[in-house]
Protein backbone atom coordinates (compact mmCIF):
# COMPACT_ATOMS: atom_id res chain seq x y z
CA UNK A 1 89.16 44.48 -76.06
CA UNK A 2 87.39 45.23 -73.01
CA UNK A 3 88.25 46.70 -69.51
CA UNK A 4 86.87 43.96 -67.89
CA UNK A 5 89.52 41.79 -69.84
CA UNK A 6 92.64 43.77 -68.90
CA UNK A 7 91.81 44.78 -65.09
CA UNK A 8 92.90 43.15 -61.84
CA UNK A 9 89.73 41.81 -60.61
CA UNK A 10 88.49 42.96 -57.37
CA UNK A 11 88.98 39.75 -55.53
CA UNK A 12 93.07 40.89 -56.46
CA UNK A 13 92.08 44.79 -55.83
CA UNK A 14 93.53 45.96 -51.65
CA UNK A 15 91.35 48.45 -50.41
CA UNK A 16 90.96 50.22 -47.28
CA UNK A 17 87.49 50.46 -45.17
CA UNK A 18 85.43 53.74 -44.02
CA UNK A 19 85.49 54.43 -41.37
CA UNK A 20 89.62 54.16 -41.04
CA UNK A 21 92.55 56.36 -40.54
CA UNK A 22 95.48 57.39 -42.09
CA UNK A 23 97.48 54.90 -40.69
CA UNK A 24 95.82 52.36 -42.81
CA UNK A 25 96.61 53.66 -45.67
CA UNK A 26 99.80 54.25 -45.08
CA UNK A 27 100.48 50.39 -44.48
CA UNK A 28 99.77 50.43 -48.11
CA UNK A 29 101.86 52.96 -49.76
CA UNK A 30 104.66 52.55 -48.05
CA UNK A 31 105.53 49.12 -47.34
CA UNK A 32 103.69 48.18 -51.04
CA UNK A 33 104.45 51.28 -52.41
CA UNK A 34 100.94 51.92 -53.80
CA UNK A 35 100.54 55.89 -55.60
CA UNK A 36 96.62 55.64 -53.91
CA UNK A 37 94.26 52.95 -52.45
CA UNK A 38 90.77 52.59 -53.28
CA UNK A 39 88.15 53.30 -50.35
CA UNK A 40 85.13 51.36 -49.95
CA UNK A 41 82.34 51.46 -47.32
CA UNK A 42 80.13 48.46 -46.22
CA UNK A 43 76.48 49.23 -45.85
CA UNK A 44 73.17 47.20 -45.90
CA UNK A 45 72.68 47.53 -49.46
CA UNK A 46 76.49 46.01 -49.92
CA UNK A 47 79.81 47.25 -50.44
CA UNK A 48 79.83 50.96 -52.07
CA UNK A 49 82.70 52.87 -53.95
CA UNK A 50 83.91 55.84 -51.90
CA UNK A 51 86.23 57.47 -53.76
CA UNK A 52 90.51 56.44 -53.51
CA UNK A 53 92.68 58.26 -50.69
CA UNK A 54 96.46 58.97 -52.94
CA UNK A 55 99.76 59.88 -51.31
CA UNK A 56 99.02 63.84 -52.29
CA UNK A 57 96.03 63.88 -50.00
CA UNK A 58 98.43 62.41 -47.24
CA UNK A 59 100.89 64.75 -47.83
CA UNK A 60 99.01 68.35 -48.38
CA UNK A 61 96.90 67.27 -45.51
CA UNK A 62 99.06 65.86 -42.67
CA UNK A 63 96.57 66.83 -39.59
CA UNK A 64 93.81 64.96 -40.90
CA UNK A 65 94.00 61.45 -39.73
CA UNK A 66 90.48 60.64 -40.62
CA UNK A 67 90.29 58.45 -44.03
CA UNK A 68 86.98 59.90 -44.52
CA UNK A 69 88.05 63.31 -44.71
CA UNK A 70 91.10 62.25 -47.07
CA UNK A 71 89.10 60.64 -49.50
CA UNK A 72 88.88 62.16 -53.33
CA UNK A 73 86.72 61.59 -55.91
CA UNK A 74 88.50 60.20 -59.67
CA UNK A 75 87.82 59.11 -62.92
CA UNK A 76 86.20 56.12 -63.02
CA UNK A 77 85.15 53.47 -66.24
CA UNK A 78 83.26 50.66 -66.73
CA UNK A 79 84.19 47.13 -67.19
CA UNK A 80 82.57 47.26 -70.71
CA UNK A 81 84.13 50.03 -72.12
CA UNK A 82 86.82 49.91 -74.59
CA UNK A 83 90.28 49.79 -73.49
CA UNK A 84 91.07 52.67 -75.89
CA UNK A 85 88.63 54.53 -73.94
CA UNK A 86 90.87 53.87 -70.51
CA UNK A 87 94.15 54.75 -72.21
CA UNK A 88 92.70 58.33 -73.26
CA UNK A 89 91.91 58.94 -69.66
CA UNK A 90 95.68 57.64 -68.54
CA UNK A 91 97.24 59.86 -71.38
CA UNK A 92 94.90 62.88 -71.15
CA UNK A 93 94.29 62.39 -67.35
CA UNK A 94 97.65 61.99 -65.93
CA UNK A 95 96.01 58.53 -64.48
CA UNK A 96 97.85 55.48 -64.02
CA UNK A 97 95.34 53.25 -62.02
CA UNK A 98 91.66 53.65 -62.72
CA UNK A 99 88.82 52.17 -60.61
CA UNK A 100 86.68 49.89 -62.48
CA UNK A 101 82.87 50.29 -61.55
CA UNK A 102 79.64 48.78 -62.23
CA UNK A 103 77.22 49.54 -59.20
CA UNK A 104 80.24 48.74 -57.22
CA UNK A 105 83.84 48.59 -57.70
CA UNK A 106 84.63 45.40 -59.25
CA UNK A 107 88.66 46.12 -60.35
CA UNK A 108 91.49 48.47 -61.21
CA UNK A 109 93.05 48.84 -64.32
CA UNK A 110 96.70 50.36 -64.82
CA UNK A 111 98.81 51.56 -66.89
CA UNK A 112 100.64 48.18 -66.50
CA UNK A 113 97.79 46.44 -67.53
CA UNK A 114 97.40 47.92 -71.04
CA UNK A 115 100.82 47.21 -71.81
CA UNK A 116 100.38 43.79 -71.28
CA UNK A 117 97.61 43.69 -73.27
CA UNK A 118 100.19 45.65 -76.38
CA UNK A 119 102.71 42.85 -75.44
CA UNK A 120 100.11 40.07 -75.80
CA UNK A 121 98.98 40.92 -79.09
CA UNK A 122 95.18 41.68 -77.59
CA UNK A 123 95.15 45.04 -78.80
CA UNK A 124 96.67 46.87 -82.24
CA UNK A 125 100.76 47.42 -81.05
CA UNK A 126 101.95 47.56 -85.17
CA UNK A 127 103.16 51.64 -84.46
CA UNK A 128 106.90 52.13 -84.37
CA UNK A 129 108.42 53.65 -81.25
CA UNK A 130 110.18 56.09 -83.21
CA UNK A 131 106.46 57.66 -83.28
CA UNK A 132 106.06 57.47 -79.76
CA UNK A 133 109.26 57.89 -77.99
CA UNK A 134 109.59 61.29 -76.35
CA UNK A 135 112.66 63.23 -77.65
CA UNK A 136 113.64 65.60 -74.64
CA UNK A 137 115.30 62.47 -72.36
CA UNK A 138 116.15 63.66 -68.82
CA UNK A 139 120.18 62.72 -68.45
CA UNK A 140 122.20 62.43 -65.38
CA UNK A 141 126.00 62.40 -65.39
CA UNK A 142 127.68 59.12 -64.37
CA UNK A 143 129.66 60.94 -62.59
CA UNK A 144 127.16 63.11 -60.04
CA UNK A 145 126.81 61.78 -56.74
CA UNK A 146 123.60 60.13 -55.79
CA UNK A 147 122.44 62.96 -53.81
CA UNK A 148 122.76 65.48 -56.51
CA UNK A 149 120.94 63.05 -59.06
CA UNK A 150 118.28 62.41 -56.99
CA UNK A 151 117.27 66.09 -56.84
CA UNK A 152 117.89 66.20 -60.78
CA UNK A 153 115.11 63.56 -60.71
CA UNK A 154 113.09 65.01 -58.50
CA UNK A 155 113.34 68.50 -60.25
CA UNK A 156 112.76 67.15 -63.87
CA UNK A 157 109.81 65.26 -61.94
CA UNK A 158 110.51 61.90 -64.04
CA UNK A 159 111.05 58.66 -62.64
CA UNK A 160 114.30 57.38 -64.24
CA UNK A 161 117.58 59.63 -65.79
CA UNK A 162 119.86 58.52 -68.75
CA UNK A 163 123.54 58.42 -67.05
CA UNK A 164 126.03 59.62 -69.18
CA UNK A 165 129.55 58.89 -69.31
CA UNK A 166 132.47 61.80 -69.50
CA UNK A 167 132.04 61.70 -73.11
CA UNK A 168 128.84 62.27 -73.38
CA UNK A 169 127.77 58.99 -74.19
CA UNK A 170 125.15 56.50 -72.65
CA UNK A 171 126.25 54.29 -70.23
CA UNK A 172 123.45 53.18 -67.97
CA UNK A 173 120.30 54.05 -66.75
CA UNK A 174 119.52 55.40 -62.79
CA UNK A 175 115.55 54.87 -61.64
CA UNK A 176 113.91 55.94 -58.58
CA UNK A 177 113.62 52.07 -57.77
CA UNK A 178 117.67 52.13 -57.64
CA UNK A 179 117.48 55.12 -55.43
CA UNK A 180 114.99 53.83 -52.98
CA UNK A 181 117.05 50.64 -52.72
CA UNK A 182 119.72 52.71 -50.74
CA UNK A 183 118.25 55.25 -49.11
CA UNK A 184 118.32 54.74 -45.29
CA UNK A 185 115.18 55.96 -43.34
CA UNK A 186 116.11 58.50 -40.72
CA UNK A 187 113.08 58.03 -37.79
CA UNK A 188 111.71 61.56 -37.32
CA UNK A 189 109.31 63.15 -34.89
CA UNK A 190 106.97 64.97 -37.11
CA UNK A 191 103.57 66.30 -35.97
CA UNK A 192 101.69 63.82 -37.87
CA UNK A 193 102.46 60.67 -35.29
CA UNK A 194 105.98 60.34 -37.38
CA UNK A 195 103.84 59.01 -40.58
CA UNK A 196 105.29 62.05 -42.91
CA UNK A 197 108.27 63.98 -42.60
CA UNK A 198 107.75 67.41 -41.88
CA UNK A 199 108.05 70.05 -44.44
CA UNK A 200 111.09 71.64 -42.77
CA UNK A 201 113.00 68.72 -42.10
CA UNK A 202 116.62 68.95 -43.27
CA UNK A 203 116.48 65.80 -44.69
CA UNK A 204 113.08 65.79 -46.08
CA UNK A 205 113.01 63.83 -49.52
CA UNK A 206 110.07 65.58 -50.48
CA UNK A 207 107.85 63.75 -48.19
CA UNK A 208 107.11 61.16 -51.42
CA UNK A 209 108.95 59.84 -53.87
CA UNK A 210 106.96 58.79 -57.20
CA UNK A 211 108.25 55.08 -58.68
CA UNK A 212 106.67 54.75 -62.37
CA UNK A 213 103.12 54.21 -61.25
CA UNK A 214 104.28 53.73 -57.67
CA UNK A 215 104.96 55.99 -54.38
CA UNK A 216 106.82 55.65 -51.12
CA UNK A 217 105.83 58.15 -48.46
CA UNK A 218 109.17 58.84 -46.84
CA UNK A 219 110.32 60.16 -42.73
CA UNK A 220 113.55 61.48 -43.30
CA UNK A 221 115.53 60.25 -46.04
CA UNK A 222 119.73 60.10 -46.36
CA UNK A 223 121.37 58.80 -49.63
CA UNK A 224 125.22 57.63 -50.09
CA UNK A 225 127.16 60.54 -51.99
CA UNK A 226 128.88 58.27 -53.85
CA UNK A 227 128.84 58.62 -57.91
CA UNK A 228 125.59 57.76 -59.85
CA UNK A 229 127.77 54.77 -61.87
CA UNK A 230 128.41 52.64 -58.43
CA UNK A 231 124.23 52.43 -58.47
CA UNK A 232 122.77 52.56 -61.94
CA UNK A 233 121.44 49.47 -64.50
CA UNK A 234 124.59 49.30 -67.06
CA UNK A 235 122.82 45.99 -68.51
CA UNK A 236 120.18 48.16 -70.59
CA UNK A 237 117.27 47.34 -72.74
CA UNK A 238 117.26 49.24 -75.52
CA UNK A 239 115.13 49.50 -78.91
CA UNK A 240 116.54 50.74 -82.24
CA UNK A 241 113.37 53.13 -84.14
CA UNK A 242 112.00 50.39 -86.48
CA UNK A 243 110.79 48.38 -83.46
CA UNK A 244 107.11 48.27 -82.76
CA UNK A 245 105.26 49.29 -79.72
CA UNK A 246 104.53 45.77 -78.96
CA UNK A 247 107.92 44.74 -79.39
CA UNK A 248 108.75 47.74 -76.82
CA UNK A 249 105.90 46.30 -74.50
CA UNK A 250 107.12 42.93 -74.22
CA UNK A 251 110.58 44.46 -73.42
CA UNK A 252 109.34 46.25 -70.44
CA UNK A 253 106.77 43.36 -69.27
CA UNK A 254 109.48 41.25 -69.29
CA UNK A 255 112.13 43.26 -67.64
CA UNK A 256 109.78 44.69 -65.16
CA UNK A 257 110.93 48.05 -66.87
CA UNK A 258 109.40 51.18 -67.52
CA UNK A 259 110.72 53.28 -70.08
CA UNK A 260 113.55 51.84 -72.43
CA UNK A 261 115.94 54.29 -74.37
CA UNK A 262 115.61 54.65 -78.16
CA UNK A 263 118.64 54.47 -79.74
CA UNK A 264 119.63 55.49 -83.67
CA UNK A 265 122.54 53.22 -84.52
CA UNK A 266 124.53 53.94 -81.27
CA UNK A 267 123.47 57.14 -80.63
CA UNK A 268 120.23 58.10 -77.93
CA UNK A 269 117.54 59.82 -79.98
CA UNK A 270 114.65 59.55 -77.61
CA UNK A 271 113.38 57.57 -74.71
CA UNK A 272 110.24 54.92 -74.76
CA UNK A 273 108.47 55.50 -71.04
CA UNK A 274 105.17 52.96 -70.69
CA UNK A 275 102.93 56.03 -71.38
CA UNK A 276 103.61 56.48 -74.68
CA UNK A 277 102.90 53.40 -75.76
CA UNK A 278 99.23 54.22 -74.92
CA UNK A 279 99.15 56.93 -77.26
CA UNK A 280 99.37 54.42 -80.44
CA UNK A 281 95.70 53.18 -79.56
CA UNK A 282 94.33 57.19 -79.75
């Protein structure tokens, strides 16, 4: 299977223009929660690939407001390499959207993307997730308030904990998504035009918040203290270690999930996150 057969085609691809600001990317990743937004520029020989401008850029450089200036050079593939070839770089490279070029750019290809293709049956998904699944699972207690989960999150830098209940045992599942669903925006007057929280803001969230292959720039950010059970998923998708990875892929495309836990009988032995299905096709 191809790239070209997996991406979003450009005609589906939002990009932002040179010359631009800041501002217009923002629009982006925060109200579509985008991680980074292709650049393009429009000149007499046609439209031309700049380069993409992510939410790190926005944040380590807050006084640049030109999108010029902000712009970074990636990893790019073509649309007739093999998709094996664009899970390698989203394993190896830490990437989770990669621009699709041929002259120009003519799509994006995600992370999502090649799991659809697992689910579909386009490309080989026969390995069991009890090869893949990761074994060290990043738990939250049930119990915790919000506020002290989120920073367990944040500090563990993965999207999603495993809540467990006072005996230990697993009894839902708490995501960034569930977080950002009741976090209440606190308007702040930050140097950069109020786009970013400042650094030393008491109530900083740290400035973004990552969302499986999504980010939300935040202002200032205040969460309910309440425990992590009044917010979490309790109605979990799970797979047992004989399932396949494209069994595990049509879970998540289904459920609009990203990782699903991995359980051994009724016990948690690992946890199934969207990336590691990629590694079955290396």
């Amino acid at each position: 299977m191809n790239v070209a057969d997996a991406m979003t085609p450009r005609e589906e691809v939002v990009t932002v223009e040179i010359p631009g600001t800041r501002d217009d990317v923002l629009e982006y990743i925060q109200e579509r929660l985008f991680s980074s937004v292709p650049v393009v520029k429009q000149t007499d020989e046609g439209e031309q690939f700049r380069g993409i401008v992510s939410r790190d850029a926005l944040i380590d450089r807050p006084d640049e407001d030109q999108l010029a200036m902000l712009v970074e050079e990636v990893a790019t593939i073509g649309p007739d390499a093999d998709i094996v070839d664009v899970a390698r770089l989203m394993v190896e490279g830490g990437e989770r959207r990669v621009p699709v070029i041929d002259d120009t750019l003519v799509g994006i290809v995600t992370v999502t993307d090649v799991v659809r293709a697992i689910a579909e049956g386009e490309i080989d998904g026969s390995t069991t997730v009890d090869e893949l699944a990761t074994r060290q699972v990043n738990c939250v207690y049930a119990g915790s308030p919000l506020t002290v989960a989120e920073r367990e999150l944040a500090h563990a830098d993965v999207p999603y904990g495993v809540a467990l209940d006072d005996d230990g045992e697993l009894c839902g599942m708490l995501t960034e998504v569930d977080i950002i669903a009741v976090a209440r925006v606190v308007e702040g007057e930050a140097d950069t035009g109020e786009s970013i929280a400042d650094d030393d803001d008491d109530w900083k969230w740290e400035s973004v918040k990552a969302v499986g292959n999504s980010y939300m720039p935040t202002r200032n950010v205040e969460l309910p203290s309440e425990p992590v059970e009044q917010f979490m998923t309790t109605d979990l998708i799970t797979v047992g270690k004989r399932r396949t990875a494209q069994e595990a892929a049509q879970e998540m495309i289904t459920n609009y999930i990203e990782q699903i836990p991995l359980l051994s009988g009724d016990s948690l032995v690992g946890i199934v996150r969207d990336i590691d299905l990629l590694e079955a096709l290396l």
